[in-house]
Protein backbone atom coordinates (compact mmCIF):
# COMPACT_ATOMS: atom_id res chain seq x y z
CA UNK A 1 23.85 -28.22 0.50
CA UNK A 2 26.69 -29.42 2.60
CA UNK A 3 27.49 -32.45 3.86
CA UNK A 4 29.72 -32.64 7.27
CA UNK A 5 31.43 -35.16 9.39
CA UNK A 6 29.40 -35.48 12.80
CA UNK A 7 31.44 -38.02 14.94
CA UNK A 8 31.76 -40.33 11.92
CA UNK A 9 28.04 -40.07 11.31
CA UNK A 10 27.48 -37.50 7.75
CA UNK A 11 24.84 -34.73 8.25
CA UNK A 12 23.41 -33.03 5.33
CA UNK A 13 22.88 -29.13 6.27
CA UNK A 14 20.96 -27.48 3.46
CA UNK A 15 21.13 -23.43 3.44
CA UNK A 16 18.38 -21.72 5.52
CA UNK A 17 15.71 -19.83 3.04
CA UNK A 18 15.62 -16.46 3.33
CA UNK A 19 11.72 -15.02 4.35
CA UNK A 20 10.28 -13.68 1.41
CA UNK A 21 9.06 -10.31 3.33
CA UNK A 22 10.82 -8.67 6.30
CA UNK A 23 9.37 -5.93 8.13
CA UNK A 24 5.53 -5.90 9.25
CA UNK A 25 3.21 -8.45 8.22
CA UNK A 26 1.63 -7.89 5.28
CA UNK A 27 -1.91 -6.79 5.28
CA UNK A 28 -4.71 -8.47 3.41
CA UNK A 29 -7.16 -6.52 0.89
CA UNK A 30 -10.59 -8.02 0.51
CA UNK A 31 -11.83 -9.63 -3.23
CA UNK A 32 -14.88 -7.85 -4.35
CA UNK A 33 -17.49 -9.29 -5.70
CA UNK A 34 -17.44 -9.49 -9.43
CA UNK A 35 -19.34 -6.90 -11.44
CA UNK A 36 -18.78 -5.07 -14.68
CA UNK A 37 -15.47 -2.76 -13.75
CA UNK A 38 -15.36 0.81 -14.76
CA UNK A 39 -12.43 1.94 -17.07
CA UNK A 40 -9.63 3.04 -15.66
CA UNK A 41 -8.80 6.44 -17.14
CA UNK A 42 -5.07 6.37 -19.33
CA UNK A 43 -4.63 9.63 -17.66
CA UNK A 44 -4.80 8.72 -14.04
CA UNK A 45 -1.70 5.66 -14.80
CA UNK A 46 0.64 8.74 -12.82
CA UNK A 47 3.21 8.31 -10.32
CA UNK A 48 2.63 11.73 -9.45
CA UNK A 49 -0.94 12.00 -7.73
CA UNK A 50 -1.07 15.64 -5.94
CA UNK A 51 0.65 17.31 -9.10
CA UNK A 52 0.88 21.29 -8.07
CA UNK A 53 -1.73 20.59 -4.68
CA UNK A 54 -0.22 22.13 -1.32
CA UNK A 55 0.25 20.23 1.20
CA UNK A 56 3.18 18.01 3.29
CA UNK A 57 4.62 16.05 0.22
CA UNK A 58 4.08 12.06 0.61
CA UNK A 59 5.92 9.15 -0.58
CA UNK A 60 4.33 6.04 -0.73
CA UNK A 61 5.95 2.87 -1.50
CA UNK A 62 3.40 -0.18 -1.70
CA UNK A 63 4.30 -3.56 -2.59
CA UNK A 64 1.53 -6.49 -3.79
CA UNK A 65 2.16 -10.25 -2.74
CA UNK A 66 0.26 -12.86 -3.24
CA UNK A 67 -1.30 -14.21 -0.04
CA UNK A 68 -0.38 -17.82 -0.09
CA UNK A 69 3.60 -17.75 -1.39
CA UNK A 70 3.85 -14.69 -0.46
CA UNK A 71 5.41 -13.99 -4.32
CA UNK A 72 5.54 -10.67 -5.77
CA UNK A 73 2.16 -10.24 -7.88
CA UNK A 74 3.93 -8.40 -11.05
CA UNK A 75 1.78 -6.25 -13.71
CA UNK A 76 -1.02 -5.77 -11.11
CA UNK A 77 -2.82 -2.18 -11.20
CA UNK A 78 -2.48 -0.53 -8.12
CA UNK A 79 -5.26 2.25 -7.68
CA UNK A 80 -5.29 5.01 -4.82
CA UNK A 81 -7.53 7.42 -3.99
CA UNK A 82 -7.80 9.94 -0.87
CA UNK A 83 -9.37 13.15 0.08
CA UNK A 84 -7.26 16.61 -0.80
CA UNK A 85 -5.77 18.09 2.63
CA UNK A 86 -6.97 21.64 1.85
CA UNK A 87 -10.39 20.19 0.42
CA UNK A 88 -11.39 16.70 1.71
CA UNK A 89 -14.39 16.75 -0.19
CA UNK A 90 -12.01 16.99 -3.13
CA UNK A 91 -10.55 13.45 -4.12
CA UNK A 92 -6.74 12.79 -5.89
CA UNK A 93 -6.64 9.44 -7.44
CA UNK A 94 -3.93 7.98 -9.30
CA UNK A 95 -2.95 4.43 -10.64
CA UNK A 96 0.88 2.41 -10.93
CA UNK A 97 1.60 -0.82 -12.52
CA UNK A 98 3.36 -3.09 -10.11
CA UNK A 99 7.49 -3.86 -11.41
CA UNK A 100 8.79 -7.29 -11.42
CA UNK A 101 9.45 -7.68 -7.49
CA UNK A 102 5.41 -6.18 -7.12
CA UNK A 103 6.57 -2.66 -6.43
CA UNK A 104 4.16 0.54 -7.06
CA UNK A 105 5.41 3.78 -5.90
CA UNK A 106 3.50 7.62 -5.84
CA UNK A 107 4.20 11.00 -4.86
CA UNK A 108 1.75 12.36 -3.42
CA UNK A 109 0.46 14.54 -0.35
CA UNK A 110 -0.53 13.87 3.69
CA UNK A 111 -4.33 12.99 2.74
CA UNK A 112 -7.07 15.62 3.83
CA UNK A 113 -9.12 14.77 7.25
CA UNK A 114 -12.62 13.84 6.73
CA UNK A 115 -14.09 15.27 10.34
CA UNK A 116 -14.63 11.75 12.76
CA UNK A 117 -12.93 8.99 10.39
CA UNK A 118 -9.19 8.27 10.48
CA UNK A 119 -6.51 9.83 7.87
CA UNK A 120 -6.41 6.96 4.85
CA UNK A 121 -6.10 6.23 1.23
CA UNK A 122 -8.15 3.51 0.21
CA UNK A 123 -6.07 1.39 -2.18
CA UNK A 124 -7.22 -1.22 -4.96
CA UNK A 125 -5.25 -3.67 -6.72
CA UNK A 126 -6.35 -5.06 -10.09
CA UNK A 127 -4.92 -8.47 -11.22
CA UNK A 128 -5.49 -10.46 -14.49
CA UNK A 129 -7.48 -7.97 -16.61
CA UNK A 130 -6.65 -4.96 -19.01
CA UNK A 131 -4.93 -1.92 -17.71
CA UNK A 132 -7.92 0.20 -18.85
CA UNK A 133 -10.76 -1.85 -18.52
CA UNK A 134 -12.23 -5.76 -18.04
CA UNK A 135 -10.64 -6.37 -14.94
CA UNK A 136 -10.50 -10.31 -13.62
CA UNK A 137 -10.12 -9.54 -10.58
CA UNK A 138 -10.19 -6.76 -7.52
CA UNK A 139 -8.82 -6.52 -4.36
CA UNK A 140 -9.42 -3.57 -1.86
CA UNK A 141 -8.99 -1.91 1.56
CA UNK A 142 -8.32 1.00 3.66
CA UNK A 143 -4.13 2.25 3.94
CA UNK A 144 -4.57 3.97 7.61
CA UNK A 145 -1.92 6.65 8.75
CA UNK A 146 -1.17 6.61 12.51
CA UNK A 147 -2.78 9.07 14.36
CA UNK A 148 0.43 10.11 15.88
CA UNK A 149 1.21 11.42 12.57
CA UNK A 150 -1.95 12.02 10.83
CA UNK A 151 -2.75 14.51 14.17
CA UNK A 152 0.48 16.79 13.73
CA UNK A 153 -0.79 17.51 10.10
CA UNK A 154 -4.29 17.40 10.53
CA UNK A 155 -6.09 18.74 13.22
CA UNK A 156 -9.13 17.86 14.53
CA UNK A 157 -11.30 14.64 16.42
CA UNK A 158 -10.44 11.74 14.08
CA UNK A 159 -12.11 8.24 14.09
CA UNK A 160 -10.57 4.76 15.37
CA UNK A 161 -9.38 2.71 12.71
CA UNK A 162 -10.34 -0.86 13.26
CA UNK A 163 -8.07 -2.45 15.32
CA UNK A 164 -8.59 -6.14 13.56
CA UNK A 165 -9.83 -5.01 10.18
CA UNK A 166 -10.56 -7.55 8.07
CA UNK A 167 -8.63 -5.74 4.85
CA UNK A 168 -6.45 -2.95 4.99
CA UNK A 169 -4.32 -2.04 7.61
CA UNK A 170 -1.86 0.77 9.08
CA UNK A 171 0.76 2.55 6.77
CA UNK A 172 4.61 2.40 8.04
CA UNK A 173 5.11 6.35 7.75
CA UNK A 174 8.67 7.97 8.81
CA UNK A 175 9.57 11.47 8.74
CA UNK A 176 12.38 12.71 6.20
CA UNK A 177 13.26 14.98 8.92
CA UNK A 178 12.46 14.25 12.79
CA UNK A 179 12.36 17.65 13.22
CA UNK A 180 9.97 19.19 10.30
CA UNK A 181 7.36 16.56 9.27
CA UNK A 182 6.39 19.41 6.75
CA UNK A 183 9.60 18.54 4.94
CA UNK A 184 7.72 15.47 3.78
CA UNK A 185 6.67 11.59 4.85
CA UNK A 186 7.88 8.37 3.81
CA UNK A 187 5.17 5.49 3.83
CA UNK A 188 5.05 2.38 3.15
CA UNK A 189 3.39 -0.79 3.12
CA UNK A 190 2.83 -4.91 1.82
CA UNK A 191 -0.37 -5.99 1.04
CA UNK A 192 -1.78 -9.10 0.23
CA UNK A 193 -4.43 -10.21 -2.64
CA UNK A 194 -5.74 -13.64 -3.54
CA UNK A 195 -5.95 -16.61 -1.62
């Protein structure tokens, strides 16, 4: 805070806050309705989700706020699953424990088409429970790639995403090289959970 000389008059400036997310808006996921949760497997807590599986190598960088302060939701269980590109009726799934600043990353691979429906990875993020079971609560939606992208490595008619869906949203996805999108993808993406 400052205080400055205006004509003889004082004015008190105080520092402009800085926005607590730059880029796109964040996207919300829905709540779903309570239930008893399924464990989450030990062995699917990876960063790596495609392992050894061909296909254009994806990076996806996904970061959890909570929807009303917009503060990073830290130790949340982010939970991704998508169809193989070679097999889409094959599924890779793989989960990431948000850092401090609500940060989950994977490596992964340019999800498999499913013929008429758009390229995604459906995402879930569990807050206030145990990392393997007796989740509070559970947040989820659809992670869309654009088609602009998604058509260059896949092929074939695809589906329109929603353009208002009510949870999910489109994935920010850049090429690591302009020229070769088989020389990988760089997504990423804020989402929001809670109220």
């Amino acid at each position: 805070m400052r205080i400055e000389d205006c004509g003889g008059t004082p004015v008190i400036s105080r520092p402009v806050p800085r926005p607590a997310h730059r880029g796109p808006q964040p996207v919300p996921l829905a709540e779903i309705p309570a239930g008893p949760a399924p464990d989450l497997p030990l062995e699917l807590v990876r960063r790596d989700i495609a392992g050894d599986r061909p296909g254009v190598p994806l990076m996806l960088r996904i970061r959890v706020l909570h929807a009303a302060s917009h503060l990073p939701v830290t130790a949340a269980v982010v939970d991704l699953r998508h169809p193989a590109p070679a097999a889409p009726a094959a599924e890779l799934r793989g989960a990431q424990v948000t850092d401090v600043d609500g940060y989950a990353e994977f490596r992964t691979v340019h999800p498999g088409r499913i013929p008429g429906e758009p390229v995604r990875i459906d995402a879930s993020v569990h807050v206030g429970g145990i990392l393997a079971g007796g989740r509070a609560v559970t947040y989820a939606g659809p992670l869309f790639v654009p088609e602009q992208i998604a058509g260059q490595i896949t092929p074939g008619p695809a589906g329109d995403p929603d353009p208002h869906p009510i949870a999910g949203g489109p994935l920010t996805v850049v090429p690591r090289d302009r020229f070769d999108l088989a020389a990988g993808l760089l997504a990423t993406i804020t989402v929001t959970v809670g109220n």
